[in-house]
Protein backbone atom coordinates (compact mmCIF):
# COMPACT_ATOMS: atom_id res chain seq x y z
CA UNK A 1 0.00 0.00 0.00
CA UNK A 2 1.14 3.54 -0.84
CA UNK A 3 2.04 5.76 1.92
CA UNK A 4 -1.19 8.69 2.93
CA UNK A 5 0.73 11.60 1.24
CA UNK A 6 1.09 9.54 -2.07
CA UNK A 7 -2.53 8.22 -2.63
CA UNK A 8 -5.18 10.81 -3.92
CA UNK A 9 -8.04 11.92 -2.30
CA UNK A 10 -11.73 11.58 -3.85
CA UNK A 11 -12.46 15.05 -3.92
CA UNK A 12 -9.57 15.41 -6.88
CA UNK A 13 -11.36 12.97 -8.89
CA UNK A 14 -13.48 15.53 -10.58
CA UNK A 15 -10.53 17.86 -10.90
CA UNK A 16 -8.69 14.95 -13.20
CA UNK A 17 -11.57 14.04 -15.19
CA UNK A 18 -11.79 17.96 -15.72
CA UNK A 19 -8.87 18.65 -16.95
CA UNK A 20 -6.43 15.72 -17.15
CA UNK A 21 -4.83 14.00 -20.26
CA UNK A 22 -5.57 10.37 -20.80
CA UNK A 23 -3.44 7.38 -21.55
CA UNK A 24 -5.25 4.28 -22.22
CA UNK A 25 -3.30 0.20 -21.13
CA UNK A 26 -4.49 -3.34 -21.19
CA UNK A 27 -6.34 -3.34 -17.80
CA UNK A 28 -6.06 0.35 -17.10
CA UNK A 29 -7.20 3.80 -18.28
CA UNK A 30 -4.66 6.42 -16.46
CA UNK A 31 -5.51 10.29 -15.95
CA UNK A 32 -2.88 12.39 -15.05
CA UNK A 33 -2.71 16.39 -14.39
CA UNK A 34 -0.56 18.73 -12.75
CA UNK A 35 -1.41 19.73 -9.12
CA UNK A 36 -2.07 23.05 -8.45
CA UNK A 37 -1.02 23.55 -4.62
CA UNK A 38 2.75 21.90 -5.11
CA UNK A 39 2.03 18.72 -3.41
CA UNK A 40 4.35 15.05 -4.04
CA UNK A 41 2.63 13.05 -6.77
CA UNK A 42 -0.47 11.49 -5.75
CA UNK A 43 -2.65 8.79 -7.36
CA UNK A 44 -5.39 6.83 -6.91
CA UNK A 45 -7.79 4.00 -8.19
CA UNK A 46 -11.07 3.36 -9.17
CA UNK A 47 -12.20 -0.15 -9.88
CA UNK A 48 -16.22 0.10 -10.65
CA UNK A 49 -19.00 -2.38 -10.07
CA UNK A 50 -19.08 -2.60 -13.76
CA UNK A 51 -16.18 -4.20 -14.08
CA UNK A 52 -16.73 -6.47 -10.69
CA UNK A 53 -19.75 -7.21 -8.98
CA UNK A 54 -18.01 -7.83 -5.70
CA UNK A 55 -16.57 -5.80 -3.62
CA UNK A 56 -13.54 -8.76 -2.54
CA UNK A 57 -12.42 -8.46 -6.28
CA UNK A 58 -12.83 -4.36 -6.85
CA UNK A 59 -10.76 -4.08 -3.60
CA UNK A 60 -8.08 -7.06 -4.27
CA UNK A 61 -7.38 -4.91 -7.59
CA UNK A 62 -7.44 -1.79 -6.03
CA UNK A 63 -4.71 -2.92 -3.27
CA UNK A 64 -2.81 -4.39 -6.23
CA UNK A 65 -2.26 -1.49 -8.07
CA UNK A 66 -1.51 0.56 -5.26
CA UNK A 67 1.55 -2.37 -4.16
CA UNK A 68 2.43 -2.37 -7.86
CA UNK A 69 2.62 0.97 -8.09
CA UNK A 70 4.56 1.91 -4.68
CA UNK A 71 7.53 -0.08 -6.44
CA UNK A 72 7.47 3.09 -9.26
CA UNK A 73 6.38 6.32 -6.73
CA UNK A 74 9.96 7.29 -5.84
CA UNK A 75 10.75 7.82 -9.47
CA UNK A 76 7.59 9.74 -10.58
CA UNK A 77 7.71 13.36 -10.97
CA UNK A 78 6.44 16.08 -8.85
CA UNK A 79 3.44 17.61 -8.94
CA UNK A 80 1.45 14.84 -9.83
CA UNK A 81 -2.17 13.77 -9.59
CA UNK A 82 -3.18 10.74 -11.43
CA UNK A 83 -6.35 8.39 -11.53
CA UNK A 84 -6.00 4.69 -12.74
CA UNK A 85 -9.86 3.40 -13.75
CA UNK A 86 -10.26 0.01 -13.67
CA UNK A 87 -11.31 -1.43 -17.56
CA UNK A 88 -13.68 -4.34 -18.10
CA UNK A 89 -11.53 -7.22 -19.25
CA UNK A 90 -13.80 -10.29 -18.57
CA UNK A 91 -11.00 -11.63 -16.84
CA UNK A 92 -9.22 -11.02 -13.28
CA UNK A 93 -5.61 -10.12 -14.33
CA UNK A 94 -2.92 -11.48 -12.21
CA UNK A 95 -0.26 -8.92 -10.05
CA UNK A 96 2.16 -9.43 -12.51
CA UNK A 97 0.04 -8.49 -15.60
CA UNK A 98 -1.23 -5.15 -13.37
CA UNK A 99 2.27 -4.38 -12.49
CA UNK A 100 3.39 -4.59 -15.92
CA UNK A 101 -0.12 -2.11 -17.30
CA UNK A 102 0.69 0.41 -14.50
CA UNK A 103 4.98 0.15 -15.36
CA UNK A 104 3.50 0.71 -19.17
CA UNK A 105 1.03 3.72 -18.45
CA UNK A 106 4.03 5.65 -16.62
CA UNK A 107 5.72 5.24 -19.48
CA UNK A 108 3.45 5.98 -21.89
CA UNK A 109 2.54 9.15 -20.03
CA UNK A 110 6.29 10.34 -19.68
CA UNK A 111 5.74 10.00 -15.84
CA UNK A 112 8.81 7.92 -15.36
């Protein structure tokens, strides 16, 4: 699990969907903006009952991406607010295959 000053609050959620650029992965659609009051990068997930009907599997994948992605946080940039949304797969994907999506996004989106 990410440490409290690196995982987003909901009341940014809005403020990313507003106004934040989006890079799209296998199991993972990733919003990122710039934060406005010069906090450490911040980011959070959202796993929706669309994609799970139970709240065991939108959680496991929730606390997934937040272990995969504490192995990255140290060398993401500043400034940073990002939102991964879960995407419906049909399958469950294993914490290698989430790892690998959220290694890809930060990538992708020049985070890293």
């Amino acid at each position: 699990m990410l440490k409290a000053e690196h995982r987003l609050k909901r009341k940014y959620f809005k403020e990313i969907f507003d106004r934040g650029a989006t890079f799209r992965g296998r199991y993972f659609i990733l919003k990122v903006a710039k934060a406005e009051d010069g906090l450490p990068s911040r980011f959070g997930f959202s796993v929706s009952k669309k994609v799970y009907k139970s709240a065991v599997d939108r959680n496991r994948t929730r606390r997934q991406g937040y272990s995969a992605l504490k192995n990255h946080i140290d060398a993401v940039n500043g400034g940073i607010i990002g939102l991964f949304s879960m995407i419906r797969t049909g399958k469950r994907p294993k914490f290698a295959e989430i790892s690998q999506d959220i290694e890809a996004l930060l990538r992708q989106s020049r985070l890293i």
